[in-house]
Protein backbone atom coordinates (compact mmCIF):
# COMPACT_ATOMS: atom_id res chain seq x y z
CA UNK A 1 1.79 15.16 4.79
CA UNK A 2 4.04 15.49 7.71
CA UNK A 3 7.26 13.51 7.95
CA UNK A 4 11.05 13.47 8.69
CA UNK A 5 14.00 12.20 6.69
CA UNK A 6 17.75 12.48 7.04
CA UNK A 7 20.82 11.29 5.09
CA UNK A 8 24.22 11.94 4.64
CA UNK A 9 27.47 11.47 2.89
CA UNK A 10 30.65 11.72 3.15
CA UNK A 11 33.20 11.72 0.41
CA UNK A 12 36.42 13.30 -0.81
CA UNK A 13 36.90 15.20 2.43
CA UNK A 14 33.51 16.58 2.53
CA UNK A 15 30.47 16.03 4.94
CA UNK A 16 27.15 16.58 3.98
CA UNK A 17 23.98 16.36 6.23
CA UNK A 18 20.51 17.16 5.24
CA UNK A 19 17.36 16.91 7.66
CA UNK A 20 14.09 17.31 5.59
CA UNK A 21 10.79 18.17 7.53
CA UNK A 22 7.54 18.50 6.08
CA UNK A 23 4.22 19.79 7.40
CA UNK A 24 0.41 20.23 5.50
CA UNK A 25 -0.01 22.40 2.72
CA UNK A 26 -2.31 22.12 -0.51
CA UNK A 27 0.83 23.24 -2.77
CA UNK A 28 4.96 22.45 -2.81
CA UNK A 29 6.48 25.15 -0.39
CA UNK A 30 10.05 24.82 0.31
CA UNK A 31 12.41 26.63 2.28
CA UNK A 32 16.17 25.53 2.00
CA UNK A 33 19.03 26.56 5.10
CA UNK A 34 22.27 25.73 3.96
CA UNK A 35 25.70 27.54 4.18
CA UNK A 36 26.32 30.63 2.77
CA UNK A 37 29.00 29.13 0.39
CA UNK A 38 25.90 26.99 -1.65
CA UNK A 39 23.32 30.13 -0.91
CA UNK A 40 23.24 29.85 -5.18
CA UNK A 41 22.03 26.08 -4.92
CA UNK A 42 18.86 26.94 -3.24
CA UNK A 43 17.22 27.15 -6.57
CA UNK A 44 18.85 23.17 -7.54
CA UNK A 45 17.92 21.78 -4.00
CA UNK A 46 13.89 22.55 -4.65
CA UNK A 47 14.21 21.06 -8.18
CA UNK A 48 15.44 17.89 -6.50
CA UNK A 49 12.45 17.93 -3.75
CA UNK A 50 9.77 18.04 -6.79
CA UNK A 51 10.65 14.68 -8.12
CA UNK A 52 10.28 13.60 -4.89
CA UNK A 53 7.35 15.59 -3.50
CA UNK A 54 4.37 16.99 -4.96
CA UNK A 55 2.56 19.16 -1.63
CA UNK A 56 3.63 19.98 1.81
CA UNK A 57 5.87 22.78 3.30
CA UNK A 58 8.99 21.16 3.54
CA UNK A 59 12.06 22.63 5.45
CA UNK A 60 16.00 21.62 3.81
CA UNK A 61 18.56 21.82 6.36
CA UNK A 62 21.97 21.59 4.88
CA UNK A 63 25.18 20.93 7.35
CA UNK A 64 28.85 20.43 5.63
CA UNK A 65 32.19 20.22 6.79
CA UNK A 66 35.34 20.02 5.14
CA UNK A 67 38.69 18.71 6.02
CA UNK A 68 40.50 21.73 4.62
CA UNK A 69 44.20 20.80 6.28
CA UNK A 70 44.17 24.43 8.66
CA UNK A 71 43.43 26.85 5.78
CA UNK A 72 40.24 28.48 5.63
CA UNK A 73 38.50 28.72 2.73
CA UNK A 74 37.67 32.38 3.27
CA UNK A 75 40.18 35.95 2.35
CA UNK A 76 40.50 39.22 3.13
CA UNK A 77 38.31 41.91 0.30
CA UNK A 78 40.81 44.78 0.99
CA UNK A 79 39.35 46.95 -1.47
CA UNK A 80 35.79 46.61 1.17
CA UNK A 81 38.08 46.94 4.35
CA UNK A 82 39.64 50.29 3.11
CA UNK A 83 36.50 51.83 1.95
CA UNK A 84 34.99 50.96 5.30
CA UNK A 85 37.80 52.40 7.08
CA UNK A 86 38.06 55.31 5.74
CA UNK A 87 34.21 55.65 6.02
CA UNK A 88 34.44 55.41 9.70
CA UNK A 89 37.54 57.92 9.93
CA UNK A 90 35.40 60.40 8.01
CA UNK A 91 32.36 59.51 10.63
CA UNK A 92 34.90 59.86 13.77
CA UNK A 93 35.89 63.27 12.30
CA UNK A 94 32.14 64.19 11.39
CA UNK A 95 31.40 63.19 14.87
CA UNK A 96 34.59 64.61 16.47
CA UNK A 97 35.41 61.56 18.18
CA UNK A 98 38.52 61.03 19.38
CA UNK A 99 38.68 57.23 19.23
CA UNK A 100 40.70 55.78 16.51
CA UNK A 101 39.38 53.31 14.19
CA UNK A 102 39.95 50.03 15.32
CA UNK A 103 40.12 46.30 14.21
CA UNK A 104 37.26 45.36 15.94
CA UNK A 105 35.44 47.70 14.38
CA UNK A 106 35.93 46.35 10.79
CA UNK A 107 35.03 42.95 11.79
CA UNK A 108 31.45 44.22 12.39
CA UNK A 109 31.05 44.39 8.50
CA UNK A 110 30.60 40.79 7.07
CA UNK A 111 32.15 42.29 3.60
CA UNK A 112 35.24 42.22 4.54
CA UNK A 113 35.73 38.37 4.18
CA UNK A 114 34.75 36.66 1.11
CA UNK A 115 34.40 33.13 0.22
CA UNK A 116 36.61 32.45 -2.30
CA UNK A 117 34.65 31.94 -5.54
CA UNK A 118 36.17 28.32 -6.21
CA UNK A 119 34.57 27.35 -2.65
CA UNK A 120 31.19 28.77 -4.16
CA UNK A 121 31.16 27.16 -7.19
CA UNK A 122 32.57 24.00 -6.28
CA UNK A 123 30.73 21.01 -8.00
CA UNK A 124 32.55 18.39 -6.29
CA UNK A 125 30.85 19.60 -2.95
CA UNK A 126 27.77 19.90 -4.44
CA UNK A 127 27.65 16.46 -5.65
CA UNK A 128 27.45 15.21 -2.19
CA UNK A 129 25.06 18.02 -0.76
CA UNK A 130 22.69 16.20 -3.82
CA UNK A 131 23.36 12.60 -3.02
CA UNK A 132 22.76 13.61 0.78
CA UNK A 133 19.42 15.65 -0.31
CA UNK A 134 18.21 12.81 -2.45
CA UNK A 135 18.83 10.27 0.70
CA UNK A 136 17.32 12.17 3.32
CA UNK A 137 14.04 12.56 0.81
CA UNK A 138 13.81 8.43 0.27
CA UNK A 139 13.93 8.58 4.27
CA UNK A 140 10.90 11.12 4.04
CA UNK A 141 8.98 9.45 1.45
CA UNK A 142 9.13 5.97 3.66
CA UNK A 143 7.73 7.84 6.67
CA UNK A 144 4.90 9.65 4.68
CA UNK A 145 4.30 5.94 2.97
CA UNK A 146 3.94 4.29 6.82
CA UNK A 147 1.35 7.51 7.62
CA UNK A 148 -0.53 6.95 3.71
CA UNK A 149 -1.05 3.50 4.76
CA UNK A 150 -2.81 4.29 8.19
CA UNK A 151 -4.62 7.20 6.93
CA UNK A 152 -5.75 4.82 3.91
CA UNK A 153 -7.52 2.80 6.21
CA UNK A 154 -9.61 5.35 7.93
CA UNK A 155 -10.61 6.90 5.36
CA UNK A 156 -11.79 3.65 3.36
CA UNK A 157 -13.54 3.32 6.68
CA UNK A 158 -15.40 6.34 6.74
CA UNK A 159 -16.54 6.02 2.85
CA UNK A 160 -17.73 2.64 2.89
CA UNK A 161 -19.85 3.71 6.56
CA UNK A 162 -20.54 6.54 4.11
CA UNK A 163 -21.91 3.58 1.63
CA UNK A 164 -24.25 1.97 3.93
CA UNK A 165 -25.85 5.01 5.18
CA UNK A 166 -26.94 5.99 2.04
CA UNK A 167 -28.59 2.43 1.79
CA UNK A 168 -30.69 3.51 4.57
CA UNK A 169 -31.54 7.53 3.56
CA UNK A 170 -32.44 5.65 0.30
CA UNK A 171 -34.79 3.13 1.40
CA UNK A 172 -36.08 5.30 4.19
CA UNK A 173 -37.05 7.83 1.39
CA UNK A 174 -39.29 5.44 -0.81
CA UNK A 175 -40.76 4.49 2.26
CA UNK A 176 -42.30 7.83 3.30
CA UNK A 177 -43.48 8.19 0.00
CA UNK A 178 -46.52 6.34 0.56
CA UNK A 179 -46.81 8.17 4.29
CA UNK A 180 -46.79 11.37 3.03
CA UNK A 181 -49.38 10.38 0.39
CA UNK A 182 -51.59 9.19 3.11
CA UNK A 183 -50.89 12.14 5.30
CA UNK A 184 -51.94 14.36 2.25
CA UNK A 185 -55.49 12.55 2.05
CA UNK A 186 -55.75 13.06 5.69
CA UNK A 187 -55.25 16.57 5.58
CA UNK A 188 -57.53 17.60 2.66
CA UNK A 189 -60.48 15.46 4.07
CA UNK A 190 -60.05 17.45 7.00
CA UNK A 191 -60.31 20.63 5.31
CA UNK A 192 -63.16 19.68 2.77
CA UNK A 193 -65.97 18.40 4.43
CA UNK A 194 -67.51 17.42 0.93
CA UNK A 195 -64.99 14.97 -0.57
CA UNK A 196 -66.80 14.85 -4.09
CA UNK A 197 -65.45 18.69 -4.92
CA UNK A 198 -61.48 17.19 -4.58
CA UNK A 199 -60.29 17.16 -8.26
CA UNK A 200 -58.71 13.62 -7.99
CA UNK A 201 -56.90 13.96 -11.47
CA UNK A 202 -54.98 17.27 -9.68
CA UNK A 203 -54.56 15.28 -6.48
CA UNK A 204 -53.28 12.31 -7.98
CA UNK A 205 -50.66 15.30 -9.89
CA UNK A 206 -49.85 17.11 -6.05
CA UNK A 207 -48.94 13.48 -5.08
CA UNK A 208 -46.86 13.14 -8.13
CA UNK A 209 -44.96 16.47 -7.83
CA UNK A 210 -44.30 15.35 -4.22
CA UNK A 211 -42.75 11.96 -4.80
CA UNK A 212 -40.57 13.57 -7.09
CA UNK A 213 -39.60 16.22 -4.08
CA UNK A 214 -39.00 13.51 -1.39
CA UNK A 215 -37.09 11.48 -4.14
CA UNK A 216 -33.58 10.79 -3.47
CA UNK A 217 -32.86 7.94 -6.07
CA UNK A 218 -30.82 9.98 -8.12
CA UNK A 219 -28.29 11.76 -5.76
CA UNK A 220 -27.86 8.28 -3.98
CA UNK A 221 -26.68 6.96 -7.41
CA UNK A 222 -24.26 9.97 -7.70
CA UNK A 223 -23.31 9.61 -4.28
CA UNK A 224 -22.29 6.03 -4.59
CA UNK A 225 -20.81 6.66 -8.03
CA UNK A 226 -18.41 9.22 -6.29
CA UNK A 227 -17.40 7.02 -3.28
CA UNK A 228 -16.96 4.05 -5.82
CA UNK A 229 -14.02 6.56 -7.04
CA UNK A 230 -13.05 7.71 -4.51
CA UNK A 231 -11.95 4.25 -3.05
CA UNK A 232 -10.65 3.68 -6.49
CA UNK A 233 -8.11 6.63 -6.60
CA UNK A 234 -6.71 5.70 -3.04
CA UNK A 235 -5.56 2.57 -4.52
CA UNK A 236 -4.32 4.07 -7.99
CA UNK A 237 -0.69 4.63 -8.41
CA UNK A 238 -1.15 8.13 -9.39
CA UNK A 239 -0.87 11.08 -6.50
CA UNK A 240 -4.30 11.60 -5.63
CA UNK A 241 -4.46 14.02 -3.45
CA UNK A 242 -6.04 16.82 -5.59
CA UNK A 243 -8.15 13.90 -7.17
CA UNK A 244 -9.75 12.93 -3.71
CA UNK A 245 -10.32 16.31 -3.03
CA UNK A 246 -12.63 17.12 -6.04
CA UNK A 247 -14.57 14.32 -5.10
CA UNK A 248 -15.48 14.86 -1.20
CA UNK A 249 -16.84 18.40 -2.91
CA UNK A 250 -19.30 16.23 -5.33
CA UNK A 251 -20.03 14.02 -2.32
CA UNK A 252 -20.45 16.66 0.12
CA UNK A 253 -22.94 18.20 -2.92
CA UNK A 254 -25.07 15.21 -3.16
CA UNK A 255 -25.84 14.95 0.89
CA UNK A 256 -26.48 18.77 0.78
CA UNK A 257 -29.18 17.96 -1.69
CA UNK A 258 -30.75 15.26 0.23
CA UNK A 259 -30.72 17.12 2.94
CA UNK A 260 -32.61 19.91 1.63
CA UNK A 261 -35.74 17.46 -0.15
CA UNK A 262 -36.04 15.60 3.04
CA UNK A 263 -38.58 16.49 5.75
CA UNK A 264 -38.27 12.89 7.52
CA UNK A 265 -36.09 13.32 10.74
CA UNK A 266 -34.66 9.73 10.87
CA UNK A 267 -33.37 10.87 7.41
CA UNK A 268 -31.98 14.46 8.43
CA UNK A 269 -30.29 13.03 11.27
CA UNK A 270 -28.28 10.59 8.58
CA UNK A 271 -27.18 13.51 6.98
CA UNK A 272 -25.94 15.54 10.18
CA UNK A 273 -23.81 12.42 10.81
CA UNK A 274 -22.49 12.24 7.10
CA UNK A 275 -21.48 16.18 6.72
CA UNK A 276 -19.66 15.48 9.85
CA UNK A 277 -17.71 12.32 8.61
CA UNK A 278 -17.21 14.23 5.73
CA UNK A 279 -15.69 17.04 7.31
CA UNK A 280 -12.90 14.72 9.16
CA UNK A 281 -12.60 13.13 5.59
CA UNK A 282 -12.03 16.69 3.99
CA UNK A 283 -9.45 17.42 6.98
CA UNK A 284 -7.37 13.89 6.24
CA UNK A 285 -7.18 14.90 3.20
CA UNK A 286 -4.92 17.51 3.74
CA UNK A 287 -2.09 14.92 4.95
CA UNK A 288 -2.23 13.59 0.96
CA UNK A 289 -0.32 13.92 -1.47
C-alpha cells in the first residue's frame, strides 16, 4: 500500500530524520539510504520495518547531523595516501609525464579519509536513528490505515453487488430449465414426424443430464460461501492481504464455471460484468496488506 511517514529526533547533540515511502508490492522490499557512517545498520533498520510492515517496497531515508564543536569526525589513512602516491609516481614515470603528483590528485580516492571507527559504531547515535525510524513508520502506518479504510469500502461494495448478482444468475438458471426442456420437445417433434418411436424413458434421461448441465446451484453456494469470507477477513484483525487474495481466485473459479454451463445470454452477460468487477477487486488488492 502506498504511503508516507516522517519523524525525527533530536537528542544528545544528534539529529536524526527519517522519510519512509512505500509503493505496491506482493512481498516486504526495502531499500535503506542513510550515511555512510551507519552503512552497517542497514541490516537493523529492515528488522525494525517488519514489525511494522508486512508488503510494499518501502524506501528509508536516513538524514543526521551532529553538533561535533568544529572537529570532524573523519582522519587521514596515511598508510592508503602513501600507497596511492607512490602508485601514481610509478604511473607518471610509466607514462613519462612530467607532472608531479599533486594534492588534488589524492583527494580523488575516497580511501584516504576514514570515519573513525567510534563514529561507526556509535550506539548512542543509533539509538535515535531507531526512535526516529520507529516514528516516521507510526506516521506511515496512519496514512496506509486512512487509505485501508477507503479501499474497505469499495471493495465491500463490489462483493456484496457481487452477492446480488449471483441471486439473479441463480434464479435465472432454474428458470430456463423448464425452457430448454420445452425447446428440446420442440426440436425432436420437428425431426420425428412419428412421435410414438421417441423413447420417453431416454428423453425424460437427456432432460435430466441437461438440468444438471444448466445447473448452477452449487457454484452459487460456493460463490456466496467465499464472499461471506471474504467480507469477514476485511474486518478481522489479522493482515489479510494474502488471505483476500486466495479467495478472489476461488471466486473468480466459481463465475468461470458458470460461465462455461450457461448458454442463456441474460446470464453470460452477468458474468462479463462480474470477471470485470473482479478484476478491479484483484487490482485493489494489491494496495493490502
Amino acid at each position: 500500500m502506498t504511503g508516507y511517514g516522517r519523524g525525527e529526533i533530536s537528542r544528545g547533540g544528534v539529529t536524526a530524520t527519517v522519510e519512509v515511502r512505500g509503493v505496491n508490492n506482493r512481498f516486504l522490499d526495502v531499500t535503506a539510504r542513510m550515511p555512510r557512517s551507519l552503512s552497517q545498520r542497514e541490516k537493523d533498520v529492515k528488522e525494525i520495518v517488519r514489525t511494522f510492515v508486512s508488503r510494499g517496497g518501502l524506501t528509508v531515508a536516513v538524514t543526521l547531523e551532529e553538533e561535533n564543536d568544529g572537529v570532524v569526525p573523519m582522519s587521514v589513512n596515511k598508510s592508503a595516501a602513501r600507497s596511492y602516491a607512490r602508485l601514481l609516481n610509478d604511473l607518471r614515470k610509466a607514462a613519462k609525464i612530467r607532472e608531479q603528483v599533486r594534492l588534488e590528485h589524492l583527494l580523488k580516492f575516497s580511501e584516504v579519509f576514514e570515519v573513525s571507527r567510534e563514529e561507526e559504531t556509535d550506539e548512542r547515535v543509533w539509538g535515535v536513528v531507531g526512535e526516529a525510524l520507529r516514528l516516521a513508520l507510526e506516521d506511515f502506518n496512519v496514512m496506509r490505515t486512512k487509505e485501508g479504510g477507503q479501499l474497505a469500502g469499495d471493495l465491500e461494495r463490489r462483493v456484496r453487488w457481487m452477492d446480488e448478482t449471483i441471486v439473479t444468475i441463480e434464479r435465472l438458471s432454474k428458470e430456463r430449465i423448464p425452457e430448454e426442456r420445452q425447446k428440446l420437445n420442440e426440436r425432436i417433434g420437428q425431426l420425428l414426424e412419428d412421435k410414438s418411436v421417441i423413447d420417453q424413458n431416454r428423453m425424460e434421461l437427456e432432460i435430466a443430464l441437461l438440468a444438471d448441465k444448466l445447473d448452477v446451484t452449487e457454484e452459487c453456494v460456493r460463490f456466496r460461501s467465499h464472499n461471506k469470507f471474504f467480507l469477514e477477513a476485511m474486518v478481522g484483525k489479522e493482515m489479510a492481504g494474502r488471505k483476500l487474495n486466495f479467495l478472489v481466485q476461488e471466486i473468480n473459479r466459481e463465475v468461470n464455471t458458470i460461465g462455461s454451463k450457461t448458454n442463456d445470454t441474460e446470464i453470460a452477460h452477468l458474468v462479463v460484468k462480474m470477471k470485470e468487477e473482479l478484476e478491479k477487486v484483484r487490482e485493489q488488492l494489491q494496495n493490502i496488506e
